[in-house]
PDB file of N, CA and C in Angstrom:
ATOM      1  N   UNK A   1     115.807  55.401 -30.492  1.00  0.00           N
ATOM      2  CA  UNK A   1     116.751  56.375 -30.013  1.00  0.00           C
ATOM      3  C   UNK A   1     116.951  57.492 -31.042  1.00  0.00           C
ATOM      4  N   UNK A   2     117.186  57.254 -32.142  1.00  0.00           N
ATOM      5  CA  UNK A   2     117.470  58.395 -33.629  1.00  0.00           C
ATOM      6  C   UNK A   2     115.577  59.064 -33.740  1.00  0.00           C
ATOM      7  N   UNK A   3     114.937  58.842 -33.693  1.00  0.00           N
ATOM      8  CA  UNK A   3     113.538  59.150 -33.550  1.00  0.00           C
ATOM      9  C   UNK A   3     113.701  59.829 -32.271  1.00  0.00           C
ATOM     10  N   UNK A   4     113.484  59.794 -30.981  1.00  0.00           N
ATOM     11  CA  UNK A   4     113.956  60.948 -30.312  1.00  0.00           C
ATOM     12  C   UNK A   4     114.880  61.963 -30.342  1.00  0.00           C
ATOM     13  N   UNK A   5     115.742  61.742 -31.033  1.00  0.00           N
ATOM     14  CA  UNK A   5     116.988  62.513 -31.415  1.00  0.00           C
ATOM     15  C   UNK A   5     116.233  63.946 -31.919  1.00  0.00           C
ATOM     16  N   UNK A   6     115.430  63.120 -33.452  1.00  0.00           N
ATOM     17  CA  UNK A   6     115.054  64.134 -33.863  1.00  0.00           C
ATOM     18  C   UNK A   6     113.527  65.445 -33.075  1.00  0.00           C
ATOM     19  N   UNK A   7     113.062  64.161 -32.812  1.00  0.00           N
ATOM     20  CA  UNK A   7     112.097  65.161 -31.799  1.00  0.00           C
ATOM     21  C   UNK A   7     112.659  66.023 -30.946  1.00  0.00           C
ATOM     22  N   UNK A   8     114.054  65.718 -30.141  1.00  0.00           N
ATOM     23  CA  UNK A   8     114.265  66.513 -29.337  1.00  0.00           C
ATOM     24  C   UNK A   8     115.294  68.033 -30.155  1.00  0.00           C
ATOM     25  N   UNK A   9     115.797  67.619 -31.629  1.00  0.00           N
ATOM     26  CA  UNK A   9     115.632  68.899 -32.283  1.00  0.00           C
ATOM     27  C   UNK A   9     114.740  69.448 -32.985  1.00  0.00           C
ATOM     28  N   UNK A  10     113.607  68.900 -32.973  1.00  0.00           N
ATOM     29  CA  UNK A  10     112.396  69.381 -32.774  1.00  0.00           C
ATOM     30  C   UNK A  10     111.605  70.571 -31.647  1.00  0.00           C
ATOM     31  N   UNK A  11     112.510  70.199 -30.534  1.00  0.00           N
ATOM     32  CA  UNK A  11     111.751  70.955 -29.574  1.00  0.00           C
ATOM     33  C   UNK A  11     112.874  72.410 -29.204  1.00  0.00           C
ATOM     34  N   UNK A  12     114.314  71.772 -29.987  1.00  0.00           N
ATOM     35  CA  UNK A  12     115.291  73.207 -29.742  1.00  0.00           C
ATOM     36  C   UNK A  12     115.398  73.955 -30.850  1.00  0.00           C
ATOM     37  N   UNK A  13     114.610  73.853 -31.868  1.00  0.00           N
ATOM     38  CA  UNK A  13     114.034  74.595 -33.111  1.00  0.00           C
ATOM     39  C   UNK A  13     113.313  75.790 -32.337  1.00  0.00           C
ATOM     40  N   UNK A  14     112.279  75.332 -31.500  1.00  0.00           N
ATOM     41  CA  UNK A  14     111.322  76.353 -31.196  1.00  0.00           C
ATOM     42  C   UNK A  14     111.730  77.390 -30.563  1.00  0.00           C
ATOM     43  N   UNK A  15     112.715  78.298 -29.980  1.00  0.00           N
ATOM     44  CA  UNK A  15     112.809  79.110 -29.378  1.00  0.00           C
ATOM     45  C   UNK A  15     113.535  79.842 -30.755  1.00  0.00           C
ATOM     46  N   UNK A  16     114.596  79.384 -31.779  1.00  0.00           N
ATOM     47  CA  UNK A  16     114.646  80.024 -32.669  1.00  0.00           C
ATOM     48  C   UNK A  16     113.677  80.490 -33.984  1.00  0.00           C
ATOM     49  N   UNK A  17     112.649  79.529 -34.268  1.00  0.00           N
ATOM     50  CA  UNK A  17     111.110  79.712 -34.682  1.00  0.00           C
ATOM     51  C   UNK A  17     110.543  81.304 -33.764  1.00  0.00           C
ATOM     52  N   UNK A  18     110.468  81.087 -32.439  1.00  0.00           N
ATOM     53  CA  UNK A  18     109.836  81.959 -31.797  1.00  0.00           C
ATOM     54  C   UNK A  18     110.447  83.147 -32.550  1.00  0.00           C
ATOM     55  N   UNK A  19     111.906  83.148 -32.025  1.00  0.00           N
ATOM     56  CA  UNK A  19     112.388  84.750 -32.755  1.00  0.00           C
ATOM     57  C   UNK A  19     112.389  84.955 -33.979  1.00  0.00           C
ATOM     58  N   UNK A  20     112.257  84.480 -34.927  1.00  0.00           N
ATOM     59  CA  UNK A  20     112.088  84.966 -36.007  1.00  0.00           C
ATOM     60  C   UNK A  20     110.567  85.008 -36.146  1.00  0.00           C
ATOM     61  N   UNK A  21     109.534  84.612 -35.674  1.00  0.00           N
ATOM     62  CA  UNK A  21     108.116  85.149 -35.791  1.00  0.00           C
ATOM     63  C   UNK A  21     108.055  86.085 -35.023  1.00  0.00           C
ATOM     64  N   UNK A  22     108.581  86.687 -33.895  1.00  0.00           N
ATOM     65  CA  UNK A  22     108.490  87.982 -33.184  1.00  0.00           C
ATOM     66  C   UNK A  22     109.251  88.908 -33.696  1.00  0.00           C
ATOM     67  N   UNK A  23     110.316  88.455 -34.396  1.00  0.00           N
ATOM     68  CA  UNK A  23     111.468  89.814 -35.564  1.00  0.00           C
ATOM     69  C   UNK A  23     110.500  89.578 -36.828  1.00  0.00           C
ATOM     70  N   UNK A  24     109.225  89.139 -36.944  1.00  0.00           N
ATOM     71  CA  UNK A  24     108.324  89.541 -38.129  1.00  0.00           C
ATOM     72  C   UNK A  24     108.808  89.106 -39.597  1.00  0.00           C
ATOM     73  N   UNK A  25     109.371  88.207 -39.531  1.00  0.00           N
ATOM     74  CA  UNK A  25     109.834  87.407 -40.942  1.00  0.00           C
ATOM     75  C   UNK A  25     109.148  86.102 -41.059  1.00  0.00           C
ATOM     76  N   UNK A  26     107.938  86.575 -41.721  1.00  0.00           N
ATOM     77  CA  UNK A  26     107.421  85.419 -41.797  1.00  0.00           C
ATOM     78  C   UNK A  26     107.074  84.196 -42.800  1.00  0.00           C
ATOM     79  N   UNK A  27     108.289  84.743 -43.852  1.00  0.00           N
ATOM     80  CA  UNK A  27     108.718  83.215 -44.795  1.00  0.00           C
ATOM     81  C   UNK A  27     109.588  82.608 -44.033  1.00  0.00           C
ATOM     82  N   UNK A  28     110.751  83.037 -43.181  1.00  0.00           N
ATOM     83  CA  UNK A  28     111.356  82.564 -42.959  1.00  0.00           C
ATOM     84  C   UNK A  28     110.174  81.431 -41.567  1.00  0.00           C
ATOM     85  N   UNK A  29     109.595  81.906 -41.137  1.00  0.00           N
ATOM     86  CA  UNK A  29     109.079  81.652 -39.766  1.00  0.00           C
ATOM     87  C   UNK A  29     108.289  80.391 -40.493  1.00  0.00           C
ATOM     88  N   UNK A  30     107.808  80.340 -42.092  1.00  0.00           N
ATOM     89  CA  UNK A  30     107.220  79.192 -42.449  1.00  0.00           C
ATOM     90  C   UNK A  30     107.749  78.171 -42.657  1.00  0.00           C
ATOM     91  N   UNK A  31     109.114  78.562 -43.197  1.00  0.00           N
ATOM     92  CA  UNK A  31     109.429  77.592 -43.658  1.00  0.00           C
ATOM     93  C   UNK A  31     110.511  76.744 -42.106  1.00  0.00           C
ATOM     94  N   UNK A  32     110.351  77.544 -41.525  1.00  0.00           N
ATOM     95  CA  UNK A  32     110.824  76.340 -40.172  1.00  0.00           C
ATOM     96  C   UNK A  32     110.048  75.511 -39.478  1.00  0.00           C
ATOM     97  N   UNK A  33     108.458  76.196 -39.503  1.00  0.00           N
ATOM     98  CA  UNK A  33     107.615  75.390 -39.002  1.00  0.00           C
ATOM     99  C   UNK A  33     107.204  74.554 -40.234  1.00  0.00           C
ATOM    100  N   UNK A  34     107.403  74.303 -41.213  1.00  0.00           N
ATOM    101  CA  UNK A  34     107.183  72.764 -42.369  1.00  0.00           C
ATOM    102  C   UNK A  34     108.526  71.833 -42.061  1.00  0.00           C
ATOM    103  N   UNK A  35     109.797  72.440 -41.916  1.00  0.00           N
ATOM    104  CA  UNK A  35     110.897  71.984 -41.216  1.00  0.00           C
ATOM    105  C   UNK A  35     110.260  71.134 -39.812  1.00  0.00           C
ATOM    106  N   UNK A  36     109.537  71.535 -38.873  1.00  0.00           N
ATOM    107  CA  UNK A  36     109.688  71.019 -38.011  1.00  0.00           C
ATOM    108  C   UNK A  36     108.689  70.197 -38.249  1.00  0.00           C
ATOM    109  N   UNK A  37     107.863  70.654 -39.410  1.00  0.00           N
ATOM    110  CA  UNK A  37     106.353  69.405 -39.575  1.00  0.00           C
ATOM    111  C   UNK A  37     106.810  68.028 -39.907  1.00  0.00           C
ATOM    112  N   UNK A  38     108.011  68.504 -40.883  1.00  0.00           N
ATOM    113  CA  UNK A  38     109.041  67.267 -41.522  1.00  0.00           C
ATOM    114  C   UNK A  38     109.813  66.218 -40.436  1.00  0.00           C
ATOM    115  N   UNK A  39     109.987  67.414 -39.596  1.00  0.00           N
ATOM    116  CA  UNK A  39     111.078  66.470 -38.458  1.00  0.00           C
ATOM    117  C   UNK A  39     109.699  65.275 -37.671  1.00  0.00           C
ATOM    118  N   UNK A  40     108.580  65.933 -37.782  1.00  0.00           N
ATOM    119  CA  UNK A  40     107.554  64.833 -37.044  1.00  0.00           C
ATOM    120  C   UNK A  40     107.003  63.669 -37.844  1.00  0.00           C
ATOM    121  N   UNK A  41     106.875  64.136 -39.015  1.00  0.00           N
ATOM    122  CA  UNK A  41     106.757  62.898 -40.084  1.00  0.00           C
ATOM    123  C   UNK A  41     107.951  61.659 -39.852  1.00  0.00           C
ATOM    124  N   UNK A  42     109.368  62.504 -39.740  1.00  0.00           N
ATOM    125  CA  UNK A  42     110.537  61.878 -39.945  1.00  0.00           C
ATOM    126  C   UNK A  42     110.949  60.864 -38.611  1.00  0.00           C
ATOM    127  N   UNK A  43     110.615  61.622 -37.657  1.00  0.00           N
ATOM    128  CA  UNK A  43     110.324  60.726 -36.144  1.00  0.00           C
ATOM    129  C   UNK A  43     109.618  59.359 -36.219  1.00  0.00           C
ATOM    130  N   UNK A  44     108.519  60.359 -36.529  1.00  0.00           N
ATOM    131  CA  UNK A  44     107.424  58.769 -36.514  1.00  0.00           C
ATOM    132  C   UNK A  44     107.963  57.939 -37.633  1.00  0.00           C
ATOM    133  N   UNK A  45     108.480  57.744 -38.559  1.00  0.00           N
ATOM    134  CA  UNK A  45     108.891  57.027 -39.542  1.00  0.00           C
ATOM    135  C   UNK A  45     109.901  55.875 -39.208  1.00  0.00           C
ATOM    136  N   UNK A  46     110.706  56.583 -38.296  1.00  0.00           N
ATOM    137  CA  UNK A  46     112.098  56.495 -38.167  1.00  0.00           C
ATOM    138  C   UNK A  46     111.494  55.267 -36.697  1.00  0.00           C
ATOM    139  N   UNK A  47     110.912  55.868 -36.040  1.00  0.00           N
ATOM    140  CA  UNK A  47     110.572  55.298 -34.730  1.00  0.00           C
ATOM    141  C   UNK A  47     109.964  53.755 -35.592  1.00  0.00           C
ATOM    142  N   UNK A  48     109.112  53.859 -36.130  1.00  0.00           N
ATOM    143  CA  UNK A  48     108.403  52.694 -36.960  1.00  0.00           C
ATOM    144  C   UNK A  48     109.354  51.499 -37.273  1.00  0.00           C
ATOM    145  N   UNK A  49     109.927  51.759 -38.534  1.00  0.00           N
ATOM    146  CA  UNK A  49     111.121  51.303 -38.961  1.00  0.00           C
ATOM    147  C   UNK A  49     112.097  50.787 -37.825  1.00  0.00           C
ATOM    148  N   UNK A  50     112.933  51.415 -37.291  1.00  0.00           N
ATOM    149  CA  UNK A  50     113.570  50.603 -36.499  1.00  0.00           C
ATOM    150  C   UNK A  50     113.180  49.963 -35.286  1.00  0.00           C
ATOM    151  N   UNK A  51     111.790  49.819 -34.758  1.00  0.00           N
ATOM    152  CA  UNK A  51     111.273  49.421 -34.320  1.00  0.00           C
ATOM    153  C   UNK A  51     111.476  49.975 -32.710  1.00  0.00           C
ATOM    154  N   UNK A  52     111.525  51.078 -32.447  1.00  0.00           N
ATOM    155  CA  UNK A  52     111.770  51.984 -31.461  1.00  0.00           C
ATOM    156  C   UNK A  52     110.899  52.666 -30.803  1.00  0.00           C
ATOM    157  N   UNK A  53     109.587  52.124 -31.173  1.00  0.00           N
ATOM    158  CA  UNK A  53     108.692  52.965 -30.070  1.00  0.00           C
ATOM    159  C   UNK A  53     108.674  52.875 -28.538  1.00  0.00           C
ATOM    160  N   UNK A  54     108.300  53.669 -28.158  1.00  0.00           N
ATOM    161  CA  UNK A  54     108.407  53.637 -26.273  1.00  0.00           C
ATOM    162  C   UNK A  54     107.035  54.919 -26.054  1.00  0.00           C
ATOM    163  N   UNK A  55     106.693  54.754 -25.074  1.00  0.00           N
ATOM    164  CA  UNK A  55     106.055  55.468 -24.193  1.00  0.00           C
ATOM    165  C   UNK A  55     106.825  56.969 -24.000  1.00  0.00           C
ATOM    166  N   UNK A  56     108.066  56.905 -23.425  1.00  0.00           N
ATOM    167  CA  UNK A  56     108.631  58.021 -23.612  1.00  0.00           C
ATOM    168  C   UNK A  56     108.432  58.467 -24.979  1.00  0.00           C
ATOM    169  N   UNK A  57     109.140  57.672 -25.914  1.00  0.00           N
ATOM    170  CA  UNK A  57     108.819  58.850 -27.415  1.00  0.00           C
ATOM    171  C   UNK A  57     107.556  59.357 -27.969  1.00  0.00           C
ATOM    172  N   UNK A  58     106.464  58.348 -27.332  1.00  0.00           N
ATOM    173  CA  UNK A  58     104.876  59.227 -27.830  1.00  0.00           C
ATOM    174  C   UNK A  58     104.731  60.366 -27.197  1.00  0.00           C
ATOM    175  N   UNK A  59     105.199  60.412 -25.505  1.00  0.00           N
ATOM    176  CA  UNK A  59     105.127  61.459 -25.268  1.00  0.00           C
ATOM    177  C   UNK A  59     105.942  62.752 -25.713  1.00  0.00           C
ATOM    178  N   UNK A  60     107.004  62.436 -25.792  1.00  0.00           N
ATOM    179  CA  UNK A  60     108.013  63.894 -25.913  1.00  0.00           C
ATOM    180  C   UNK A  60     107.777  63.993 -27.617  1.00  0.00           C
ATOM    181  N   UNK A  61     107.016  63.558 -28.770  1.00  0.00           N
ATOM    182  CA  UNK A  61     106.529  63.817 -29.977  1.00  0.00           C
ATOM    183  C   UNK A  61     105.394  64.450 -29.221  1.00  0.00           C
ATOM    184  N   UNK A  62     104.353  63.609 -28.130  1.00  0.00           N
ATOM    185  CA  UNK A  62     103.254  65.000 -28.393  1.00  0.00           C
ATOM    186  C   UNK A  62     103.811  66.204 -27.587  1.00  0.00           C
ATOM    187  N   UNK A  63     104.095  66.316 -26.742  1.00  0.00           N
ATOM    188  CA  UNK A  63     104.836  67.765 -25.854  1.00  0.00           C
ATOM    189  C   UNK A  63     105.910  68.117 -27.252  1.00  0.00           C
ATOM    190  N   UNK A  64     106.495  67.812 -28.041  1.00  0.00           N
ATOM    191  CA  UNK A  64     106.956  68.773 -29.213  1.00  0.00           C
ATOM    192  C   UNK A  64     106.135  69.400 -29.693  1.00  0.00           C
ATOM    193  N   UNK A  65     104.789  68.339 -30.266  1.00  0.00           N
ATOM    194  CA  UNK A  65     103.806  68.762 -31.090  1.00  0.00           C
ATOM    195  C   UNK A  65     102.712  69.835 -30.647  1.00  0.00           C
ATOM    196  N   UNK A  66     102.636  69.922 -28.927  1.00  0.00           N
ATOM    197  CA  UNK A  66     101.835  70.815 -28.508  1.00  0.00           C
ATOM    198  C   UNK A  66     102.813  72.494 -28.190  1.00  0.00           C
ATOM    199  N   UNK A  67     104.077  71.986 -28.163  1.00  0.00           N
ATOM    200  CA  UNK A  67     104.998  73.159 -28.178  1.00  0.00           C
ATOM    201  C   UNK A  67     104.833  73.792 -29.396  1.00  0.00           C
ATOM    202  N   UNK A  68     105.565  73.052 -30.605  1.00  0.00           N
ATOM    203  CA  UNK A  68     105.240  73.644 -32.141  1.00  0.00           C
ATOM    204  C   UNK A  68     104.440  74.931 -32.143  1.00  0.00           C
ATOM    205  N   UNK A  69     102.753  74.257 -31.953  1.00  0.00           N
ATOM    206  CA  UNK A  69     101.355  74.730 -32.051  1.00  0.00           C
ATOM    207  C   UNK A  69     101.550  76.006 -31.057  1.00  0.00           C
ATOM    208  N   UNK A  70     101.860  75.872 -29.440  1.00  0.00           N
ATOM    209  CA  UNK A  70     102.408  76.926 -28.758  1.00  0.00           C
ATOM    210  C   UNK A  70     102.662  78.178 -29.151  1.00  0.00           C
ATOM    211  N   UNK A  71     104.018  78.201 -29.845  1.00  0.00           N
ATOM    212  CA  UNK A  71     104.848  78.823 -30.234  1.00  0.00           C
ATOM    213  C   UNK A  71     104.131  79.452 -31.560  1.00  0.00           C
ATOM    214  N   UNK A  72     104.029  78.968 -32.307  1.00  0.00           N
ATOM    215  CA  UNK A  72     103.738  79.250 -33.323  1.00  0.00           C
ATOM    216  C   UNK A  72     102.354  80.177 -33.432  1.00  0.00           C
ATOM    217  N   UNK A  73     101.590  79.765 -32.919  1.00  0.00           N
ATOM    218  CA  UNK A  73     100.168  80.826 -32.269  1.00  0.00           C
ATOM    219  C   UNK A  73     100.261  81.798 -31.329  1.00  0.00           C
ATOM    220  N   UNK A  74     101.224  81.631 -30.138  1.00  0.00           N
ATOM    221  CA  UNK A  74     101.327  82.456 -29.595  1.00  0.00           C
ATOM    222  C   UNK A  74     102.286  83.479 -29.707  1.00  0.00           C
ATOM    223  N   UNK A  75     103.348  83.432 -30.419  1.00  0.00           N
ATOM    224  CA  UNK A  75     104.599  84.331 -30.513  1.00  0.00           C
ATOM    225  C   UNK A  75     104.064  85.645 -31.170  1.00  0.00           C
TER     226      UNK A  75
END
């Protein structure tokens, strides 16, 4: 459950990521996407440990992880 938590502020990161790579600040724009690289390390960790994996959480980590990539290339 805390492992989705974070994935799913994982995935409400990205629309503020977006605007600051389209307002052209792009330290700031890095250092949110290592922020959000962290939050996926921190998921899967977290998911491990407390022994919380599910089907739902592989998926909504990869639909974060293909959003991230999204966003981040396309903005």
């Amino acid at each position: 459950m805390v492992a989705n938590l974070v994935t799913l502020v994982r995935i409400l990161l990205l629309p503020v990521l977006a605007a600051v790579i389209l307002a052209g600040h792009g330290w700031t724009a890095l250092a949110l996407f290592l922020t959000a690289g962290a939050t996926d390390i921190l998921d899967g960790q977290l998911a491990r440990r407390f022994g919380q994996t599910s089907a739902f959480g592989a998926m909504l980590d990869l639909l974060a992880d293909r959003l991230l990539t999204l966003v981040s290339l396309g903005a």
